[in-house]
Protein backbone atom coordinates (compact mmCIF):
# COMPACT_ATOMS: atom_id res chain seq x y z
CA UNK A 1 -63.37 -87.96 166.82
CA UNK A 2 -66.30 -90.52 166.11
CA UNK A 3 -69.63 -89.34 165.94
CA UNK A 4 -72.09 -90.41 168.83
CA UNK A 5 -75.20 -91.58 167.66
CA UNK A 6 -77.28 -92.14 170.72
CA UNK A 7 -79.54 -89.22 172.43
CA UNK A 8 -79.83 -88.11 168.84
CA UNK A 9 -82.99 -86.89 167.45
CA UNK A 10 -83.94 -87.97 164.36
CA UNK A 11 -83.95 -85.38 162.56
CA UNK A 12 -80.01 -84.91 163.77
CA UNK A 13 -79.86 -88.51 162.51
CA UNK A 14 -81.23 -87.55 159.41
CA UNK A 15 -78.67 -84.77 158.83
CA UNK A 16 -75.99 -87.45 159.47
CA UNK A 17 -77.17 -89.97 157.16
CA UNK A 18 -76.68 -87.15 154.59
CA UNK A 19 -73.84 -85.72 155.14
CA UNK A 20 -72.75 -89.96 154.42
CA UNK A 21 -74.45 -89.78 151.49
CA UNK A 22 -76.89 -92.15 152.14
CA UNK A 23 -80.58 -92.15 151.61
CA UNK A 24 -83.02 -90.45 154.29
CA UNK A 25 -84.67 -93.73 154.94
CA UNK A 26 -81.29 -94.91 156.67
CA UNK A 27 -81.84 -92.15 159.87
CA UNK A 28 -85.32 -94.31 160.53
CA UNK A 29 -83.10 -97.27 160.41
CA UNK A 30 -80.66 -96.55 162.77
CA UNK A 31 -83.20 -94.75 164.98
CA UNK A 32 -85.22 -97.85 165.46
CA UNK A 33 -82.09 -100.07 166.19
CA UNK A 34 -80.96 -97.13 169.12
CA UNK A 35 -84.35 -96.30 170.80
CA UNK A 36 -86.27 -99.63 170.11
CA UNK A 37 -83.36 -102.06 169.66
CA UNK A 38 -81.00 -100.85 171.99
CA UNK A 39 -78.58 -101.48 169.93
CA UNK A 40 -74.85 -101.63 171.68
CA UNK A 41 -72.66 -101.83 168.21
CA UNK A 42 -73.22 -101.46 164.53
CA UNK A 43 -73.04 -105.15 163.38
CA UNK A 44 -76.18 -105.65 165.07
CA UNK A 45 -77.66 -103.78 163.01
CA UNK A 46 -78.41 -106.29 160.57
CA UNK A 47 -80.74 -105.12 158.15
CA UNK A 48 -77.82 -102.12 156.85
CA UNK A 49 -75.37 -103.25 154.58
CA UNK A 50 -72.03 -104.33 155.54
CA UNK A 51 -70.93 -101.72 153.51
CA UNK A 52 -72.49 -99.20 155.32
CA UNK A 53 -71.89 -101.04 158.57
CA UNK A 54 -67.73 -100.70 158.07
CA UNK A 55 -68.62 -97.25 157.23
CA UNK A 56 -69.94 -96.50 160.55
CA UNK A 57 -67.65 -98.17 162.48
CA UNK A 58 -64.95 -95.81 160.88
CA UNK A 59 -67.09 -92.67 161.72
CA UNK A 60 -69.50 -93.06 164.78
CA UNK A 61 -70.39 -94.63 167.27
CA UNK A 62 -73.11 -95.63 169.13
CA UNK A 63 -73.09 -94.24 173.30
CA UNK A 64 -71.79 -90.87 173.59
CA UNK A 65 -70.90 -91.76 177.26
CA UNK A 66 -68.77 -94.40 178.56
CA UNK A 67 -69.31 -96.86 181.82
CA UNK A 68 -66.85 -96.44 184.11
CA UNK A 69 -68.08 -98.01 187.16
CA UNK A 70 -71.54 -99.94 188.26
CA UNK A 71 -72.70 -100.52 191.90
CA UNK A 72 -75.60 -102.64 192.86
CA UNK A 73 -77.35 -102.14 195.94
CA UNK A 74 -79.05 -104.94 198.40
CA UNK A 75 -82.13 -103.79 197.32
CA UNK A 76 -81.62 -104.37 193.29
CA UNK A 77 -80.70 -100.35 193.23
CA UNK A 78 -78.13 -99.47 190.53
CA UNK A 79 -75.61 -96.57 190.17
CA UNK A 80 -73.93 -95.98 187.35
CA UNK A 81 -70.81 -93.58 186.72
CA UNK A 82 -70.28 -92.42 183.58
CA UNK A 83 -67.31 -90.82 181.71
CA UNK A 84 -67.91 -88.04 179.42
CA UNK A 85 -66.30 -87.16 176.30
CA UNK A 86 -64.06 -84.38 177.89
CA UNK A 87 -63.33 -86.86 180.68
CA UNK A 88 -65.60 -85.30 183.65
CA UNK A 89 -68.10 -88.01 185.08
CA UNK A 90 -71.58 -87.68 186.53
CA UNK A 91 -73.37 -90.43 188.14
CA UNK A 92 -77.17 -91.65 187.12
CA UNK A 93 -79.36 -94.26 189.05
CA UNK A 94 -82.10 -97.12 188.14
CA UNK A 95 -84.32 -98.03 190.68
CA UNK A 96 -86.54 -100.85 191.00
CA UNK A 97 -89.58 -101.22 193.47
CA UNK A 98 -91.14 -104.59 194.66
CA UNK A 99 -94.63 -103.35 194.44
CA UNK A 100 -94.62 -102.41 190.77
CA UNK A 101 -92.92 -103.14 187.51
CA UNK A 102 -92.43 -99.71 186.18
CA UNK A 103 -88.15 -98.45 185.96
CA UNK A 104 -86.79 -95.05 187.45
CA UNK A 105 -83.96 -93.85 186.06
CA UNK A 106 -82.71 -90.78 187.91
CA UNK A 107 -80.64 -88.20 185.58
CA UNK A 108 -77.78 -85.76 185.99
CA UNK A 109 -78.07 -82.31 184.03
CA UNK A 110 -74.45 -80.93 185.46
CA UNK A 111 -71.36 -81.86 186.59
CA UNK A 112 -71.29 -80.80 189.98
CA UNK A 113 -73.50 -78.38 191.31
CA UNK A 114 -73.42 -74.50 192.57
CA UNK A 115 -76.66 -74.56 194.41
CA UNK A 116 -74.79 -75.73 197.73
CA UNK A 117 -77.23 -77.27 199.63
CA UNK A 118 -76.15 -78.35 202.83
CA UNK A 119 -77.28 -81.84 203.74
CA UNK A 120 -76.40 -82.82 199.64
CA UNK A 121 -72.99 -84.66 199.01
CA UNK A 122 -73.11 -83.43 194.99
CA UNK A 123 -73.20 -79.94 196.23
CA UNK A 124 -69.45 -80.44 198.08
CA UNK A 125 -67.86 -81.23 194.54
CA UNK A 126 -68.60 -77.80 193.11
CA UNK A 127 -70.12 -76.65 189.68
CA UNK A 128 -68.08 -77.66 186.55
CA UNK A 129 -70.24 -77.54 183.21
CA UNK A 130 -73.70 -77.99 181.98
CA UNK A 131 -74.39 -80.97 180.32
CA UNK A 132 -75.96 -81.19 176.83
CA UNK A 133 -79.07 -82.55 176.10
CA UNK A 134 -77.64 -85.67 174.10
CA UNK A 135 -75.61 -86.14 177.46
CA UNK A 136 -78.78 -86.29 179.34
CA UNK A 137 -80.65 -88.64 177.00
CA UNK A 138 -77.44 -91.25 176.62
CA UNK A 139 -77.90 -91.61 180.45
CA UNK A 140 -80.96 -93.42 180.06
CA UNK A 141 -80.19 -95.56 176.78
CA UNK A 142 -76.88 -96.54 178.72
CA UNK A 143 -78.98 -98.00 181.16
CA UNK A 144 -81.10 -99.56 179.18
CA UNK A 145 -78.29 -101.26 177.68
CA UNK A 146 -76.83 -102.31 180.52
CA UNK A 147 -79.33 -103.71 182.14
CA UNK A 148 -81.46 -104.70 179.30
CA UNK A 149 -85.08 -103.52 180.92
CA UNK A 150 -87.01 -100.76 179.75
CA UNK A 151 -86.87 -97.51 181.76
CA UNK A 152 -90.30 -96.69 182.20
CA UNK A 153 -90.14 -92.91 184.61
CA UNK A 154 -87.62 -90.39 184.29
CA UNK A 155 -86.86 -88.09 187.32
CA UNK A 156 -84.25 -85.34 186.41
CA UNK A 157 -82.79 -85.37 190.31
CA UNK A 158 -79.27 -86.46 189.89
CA UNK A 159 -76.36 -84.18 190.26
CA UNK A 160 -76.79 -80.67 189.25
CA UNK A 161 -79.77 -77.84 189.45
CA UNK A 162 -82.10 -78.77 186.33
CA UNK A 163 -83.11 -75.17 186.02
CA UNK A 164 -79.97 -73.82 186.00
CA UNK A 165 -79.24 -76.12 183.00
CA UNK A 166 -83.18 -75.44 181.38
CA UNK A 167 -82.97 -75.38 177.86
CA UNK A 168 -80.58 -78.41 177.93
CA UNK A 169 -83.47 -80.14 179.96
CA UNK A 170 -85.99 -78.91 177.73
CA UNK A 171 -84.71 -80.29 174.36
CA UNK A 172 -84.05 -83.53 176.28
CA UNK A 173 -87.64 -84.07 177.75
CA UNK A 174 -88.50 -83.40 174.10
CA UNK A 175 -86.09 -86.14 172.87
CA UNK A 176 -87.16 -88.59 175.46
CA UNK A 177 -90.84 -88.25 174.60
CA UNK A 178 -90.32 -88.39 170.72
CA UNK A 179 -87.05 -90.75 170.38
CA UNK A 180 -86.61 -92.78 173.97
CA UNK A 181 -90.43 -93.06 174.15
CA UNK A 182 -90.79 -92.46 177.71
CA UNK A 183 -94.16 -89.85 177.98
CA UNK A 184 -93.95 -86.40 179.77
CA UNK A 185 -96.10 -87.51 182.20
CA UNK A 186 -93.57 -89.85 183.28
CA UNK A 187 -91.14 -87.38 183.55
CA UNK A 188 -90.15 -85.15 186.58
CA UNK A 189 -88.03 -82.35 187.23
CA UNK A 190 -86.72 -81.41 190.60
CA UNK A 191 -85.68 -77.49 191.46
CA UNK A 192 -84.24 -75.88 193.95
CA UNK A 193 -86.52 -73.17 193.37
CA UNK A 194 -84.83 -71.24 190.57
CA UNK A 195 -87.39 -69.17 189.99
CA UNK A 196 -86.59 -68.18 185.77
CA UNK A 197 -86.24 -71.83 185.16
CA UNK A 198 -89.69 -72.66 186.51
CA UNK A 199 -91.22 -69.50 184.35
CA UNK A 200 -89.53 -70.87 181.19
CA UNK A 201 -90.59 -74.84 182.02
CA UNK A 202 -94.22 -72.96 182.54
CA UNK A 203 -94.25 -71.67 178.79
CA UNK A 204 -93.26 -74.87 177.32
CA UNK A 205 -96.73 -76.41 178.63
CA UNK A 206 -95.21 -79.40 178.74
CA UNK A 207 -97.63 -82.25 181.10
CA UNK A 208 -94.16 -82.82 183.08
CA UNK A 209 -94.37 -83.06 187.17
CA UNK A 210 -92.51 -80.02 188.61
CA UNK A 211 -91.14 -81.05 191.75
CA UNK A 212 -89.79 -78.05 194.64
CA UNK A 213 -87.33 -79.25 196.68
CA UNK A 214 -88.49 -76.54 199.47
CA UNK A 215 -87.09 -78.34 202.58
CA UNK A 216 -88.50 -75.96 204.99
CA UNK A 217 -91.35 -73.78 205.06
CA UNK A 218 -89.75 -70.59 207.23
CA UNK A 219 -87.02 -68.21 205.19
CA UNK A 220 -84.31 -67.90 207.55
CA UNK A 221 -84.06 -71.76 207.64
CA UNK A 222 -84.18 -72.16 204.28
CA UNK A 223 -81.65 -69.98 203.72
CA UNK A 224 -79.48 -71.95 205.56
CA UNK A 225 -80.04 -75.32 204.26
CA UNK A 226 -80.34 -74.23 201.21
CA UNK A 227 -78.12 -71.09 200.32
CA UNK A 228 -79.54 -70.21 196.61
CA UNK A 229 -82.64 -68.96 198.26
CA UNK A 230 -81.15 -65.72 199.39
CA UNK A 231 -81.39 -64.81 195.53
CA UNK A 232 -84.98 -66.51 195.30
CA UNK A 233 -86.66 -65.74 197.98
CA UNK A 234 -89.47 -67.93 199.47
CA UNK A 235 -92.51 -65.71 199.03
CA UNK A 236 -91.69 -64.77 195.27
CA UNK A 237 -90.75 -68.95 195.10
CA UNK A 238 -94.32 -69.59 196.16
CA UNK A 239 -95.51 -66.97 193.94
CA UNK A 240 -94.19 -68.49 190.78
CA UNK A 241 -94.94 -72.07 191.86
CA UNK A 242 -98.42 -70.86 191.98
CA UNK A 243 -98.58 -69.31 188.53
CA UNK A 244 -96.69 -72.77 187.34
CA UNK A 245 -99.99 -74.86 189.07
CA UNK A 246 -102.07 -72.01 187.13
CA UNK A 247 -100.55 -72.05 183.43
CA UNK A 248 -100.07 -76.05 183.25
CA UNK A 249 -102.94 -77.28 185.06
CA UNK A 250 -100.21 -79.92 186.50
CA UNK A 251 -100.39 -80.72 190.12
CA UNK A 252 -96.56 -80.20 191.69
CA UNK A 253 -94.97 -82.43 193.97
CA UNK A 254 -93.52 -80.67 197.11
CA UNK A 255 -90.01 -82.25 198.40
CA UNK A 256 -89.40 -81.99 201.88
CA UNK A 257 -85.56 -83.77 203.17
CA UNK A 258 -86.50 -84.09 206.86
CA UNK A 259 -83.52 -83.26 209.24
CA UNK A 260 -83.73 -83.78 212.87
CA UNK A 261 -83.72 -80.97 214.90
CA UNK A 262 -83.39 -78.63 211.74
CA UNK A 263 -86.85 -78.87 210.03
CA UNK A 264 -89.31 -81.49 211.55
CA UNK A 265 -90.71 -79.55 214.51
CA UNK A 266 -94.91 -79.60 214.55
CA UNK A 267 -94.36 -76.24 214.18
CA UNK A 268 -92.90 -76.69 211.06
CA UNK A 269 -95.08 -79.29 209.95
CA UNK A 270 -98.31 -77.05 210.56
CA UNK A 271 -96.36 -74.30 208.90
CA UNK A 272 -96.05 -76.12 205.69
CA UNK A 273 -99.70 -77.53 205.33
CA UNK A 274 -100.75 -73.53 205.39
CA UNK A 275 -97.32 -72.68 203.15
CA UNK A 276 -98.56 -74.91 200.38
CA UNK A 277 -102.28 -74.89 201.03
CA UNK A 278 -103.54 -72.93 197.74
CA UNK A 279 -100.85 -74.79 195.81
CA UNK A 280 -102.36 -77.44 193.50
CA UNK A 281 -99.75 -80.38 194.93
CA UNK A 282 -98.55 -83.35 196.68
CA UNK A 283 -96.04 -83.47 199.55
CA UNK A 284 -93.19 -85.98 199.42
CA UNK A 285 -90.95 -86.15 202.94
CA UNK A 286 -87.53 -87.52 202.39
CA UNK A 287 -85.69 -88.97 205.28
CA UNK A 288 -82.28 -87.58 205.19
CA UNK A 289 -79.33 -90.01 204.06
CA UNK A 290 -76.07 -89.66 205.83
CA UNK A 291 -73.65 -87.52 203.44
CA UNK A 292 -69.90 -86.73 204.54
CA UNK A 293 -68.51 -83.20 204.27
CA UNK A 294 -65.23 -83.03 202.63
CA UNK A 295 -63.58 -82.61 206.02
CA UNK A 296 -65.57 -86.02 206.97
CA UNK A 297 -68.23 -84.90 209.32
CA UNK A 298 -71.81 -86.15 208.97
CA UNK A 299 -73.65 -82.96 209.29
CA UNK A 300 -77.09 -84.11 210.02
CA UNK A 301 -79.32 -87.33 211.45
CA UNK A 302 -82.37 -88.57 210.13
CA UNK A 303 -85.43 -88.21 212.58
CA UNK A 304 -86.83 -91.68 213.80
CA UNK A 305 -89.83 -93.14 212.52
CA UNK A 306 -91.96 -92.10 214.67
CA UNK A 307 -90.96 -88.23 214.72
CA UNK A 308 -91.34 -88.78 210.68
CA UNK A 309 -94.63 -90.21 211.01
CA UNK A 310 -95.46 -87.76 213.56
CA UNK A 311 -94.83 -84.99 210.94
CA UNK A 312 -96.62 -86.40 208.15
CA UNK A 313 -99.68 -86.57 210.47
CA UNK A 314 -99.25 -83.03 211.22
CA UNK A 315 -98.57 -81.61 207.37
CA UNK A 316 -101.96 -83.67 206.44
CA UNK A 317 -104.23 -81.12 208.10
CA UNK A 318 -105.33 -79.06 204.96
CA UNK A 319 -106.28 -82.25 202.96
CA UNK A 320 -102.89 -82.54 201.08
CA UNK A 321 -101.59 -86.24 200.06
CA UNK A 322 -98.46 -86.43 202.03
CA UNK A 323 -96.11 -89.34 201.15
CA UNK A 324 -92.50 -90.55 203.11
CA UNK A 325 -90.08 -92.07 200.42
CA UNK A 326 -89.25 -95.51 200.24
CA UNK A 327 -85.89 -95.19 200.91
CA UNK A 328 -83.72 -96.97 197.81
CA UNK A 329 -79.64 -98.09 197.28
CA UNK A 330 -78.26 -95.54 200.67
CA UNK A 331 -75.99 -98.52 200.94
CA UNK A 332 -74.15 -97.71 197.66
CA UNK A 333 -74.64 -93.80 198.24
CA UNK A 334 -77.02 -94.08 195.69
CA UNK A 335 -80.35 -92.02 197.54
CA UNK A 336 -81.47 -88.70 197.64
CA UNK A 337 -78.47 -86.16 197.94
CA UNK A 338 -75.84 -89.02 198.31
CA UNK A 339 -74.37 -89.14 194.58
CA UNK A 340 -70.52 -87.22 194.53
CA UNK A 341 -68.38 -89.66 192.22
CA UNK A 342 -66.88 -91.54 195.62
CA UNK A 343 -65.43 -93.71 192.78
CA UNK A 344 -63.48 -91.69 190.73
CA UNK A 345 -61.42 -90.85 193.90
């Protein structure tokens, strides 16, 4: 099997270039032409020999992953499915806004997830494997290949539970600041509240945002709606979410998937400006985006505008920045808790 060069460090690259034979300077080379270049095959890389070109053609290659399928929404969304090397696929996302320049790329870190949420579409395919960290990192060059614009923010809330994957996602926030050149503070990772994973991401120190996907602010609810909280419980959740806000300094960004009938009473709304009151943070409400179960039933509806409104007016009332998302490619199943591989069936 060829040798996949991209989401490489360079240091990796390094150890490459020697076991080839050829001299150290050649990683910096080939570095430059991935992360700067964007490179797609080796012959653009015109400043190696052709010599050392045929060599690498023979040996390597340049993505790790392979395109199966592209989808572009009406509103200049794009969802990409990708193949990995044991053939399992996993779906990643650029997004484009009309008031700004700056690129989102949104990241898988498994295949499938075991976290189960209930109103999430990745959650009915089930866990398979972790992905690696060159896995993670090939998601974004492949983009930025593909489309040929610079991803400028990172979010890691594609399919999978980041912190159930957290060294992976560690070495690859560390890749993406050093190799991809993307800064930590233009990175994001989104938990389900796995409570370890936010204690380990807190020792790193790394000037990430940390974003809860908390969905509710009463237990039993969120117990429903999201099942892995019968192992984390809210209060401890809270706990450790404080601690996190303590050690880093970082303000964390609360997510909130608003479901009608489920979780947008005012109750709930004043209950969540007093949950999250001491908590160093921002609160970002999600509308929810139709998903079908397996057996085809749309389990929730999204509230109207005005009950969402109604709620963010309501969560506001300890001073907290409260934000609804602009709602981005739902039309290609491409939003918040929509991606499940519809393609590959």
């Amino acid at each position: 099997m060829k040798t996949p060069l991209s989401g490489k460090t360079l240091p990796e690259l390094s150890s490459f270039v020697k076991e080839l034979g050829e001299p150290a300077y050649r990683a910096k080379q080939l570095h430059s032409w991935i992360y700067v270049k964007w490179a797609k095959s080796f012959e653009e890389m015109t400043d190696l020999p052709v010599d050392l070109r045929a060599k690498l053609e023979e040996v390597a290659q340049v993505s790790l992953l392979k395109l199966a399928h592209m989808q572009v929404s009406k509103d200049g969304t794009r969802k990409y499915l990708f193949e990995l090397p044991d053939g399992k696929f996993v779906e990643s996302v650029l997004m484009s806004f009309n008031d700004r320049e700056s690129l989102s790329a949104c990241v898988s870190t498994q295949v499938g997830c075991a976290v189960g949420c209930t109103f999430c579409a990745t959650g009915f395919l089930g866990f398979t494997r972790n992905l690696t960290a060159q896995e993670i990192v090939d998601q974004i060059m492949c983009i930025q290949r593909e489309s040929g614009k610079r991803v400028s923010n990172v979010v890691y809330m594609g399919q999978g539970e980041p912190l159930l994957n957290t060294e992976e996602v560690i070495t690859s926030i560390h890749t993406i600041s050093k190799s991809v050149g993307i800064g930590c503070r233009h990175l994001t990772v989104s938990t389900s509240g796995i409570i370890p994973g936010i204690k380990r991401l807190a020792e790193e120190e790394l000037p990430i945002v940390l974003a809860l996907s908390l969905h509710t602010p009463d237990r039993e609810t969120r117990e429903e709606i999201v099942p892995i909280s019968k192992k984390y419980p809210l209060p401890k959740l809270m706990e450790a979410l404080a601690d996190y806000a303590d050690v880093t300094r970082r303000r964390v960004t609360i997510e909130y998937v608003l479901l009608a009938g489920v979780n947008d009473t005012d109750e709930q709304a004043r209950e969540l400006a007093q949950l999250v009151r001491d908590v160093p943070c921002m609160i970002n409400l999600i509308p929810y985006n139709p998903t079908e179960s397996p057996d085809g039933i749309t389990p929730y509806k999204r509230p109207s505008m005005k009950a969402q409104q109604r709620f963010k007016h309501l969560a506001e009332s300890t001073g907290k920045t409260v934000t609804i998302r602009l709602e981005r490619g739902t039309d290609i199943d491409a939003a918040c808790g929509q991606l499940h591989n519809a393609y590959t069936k």
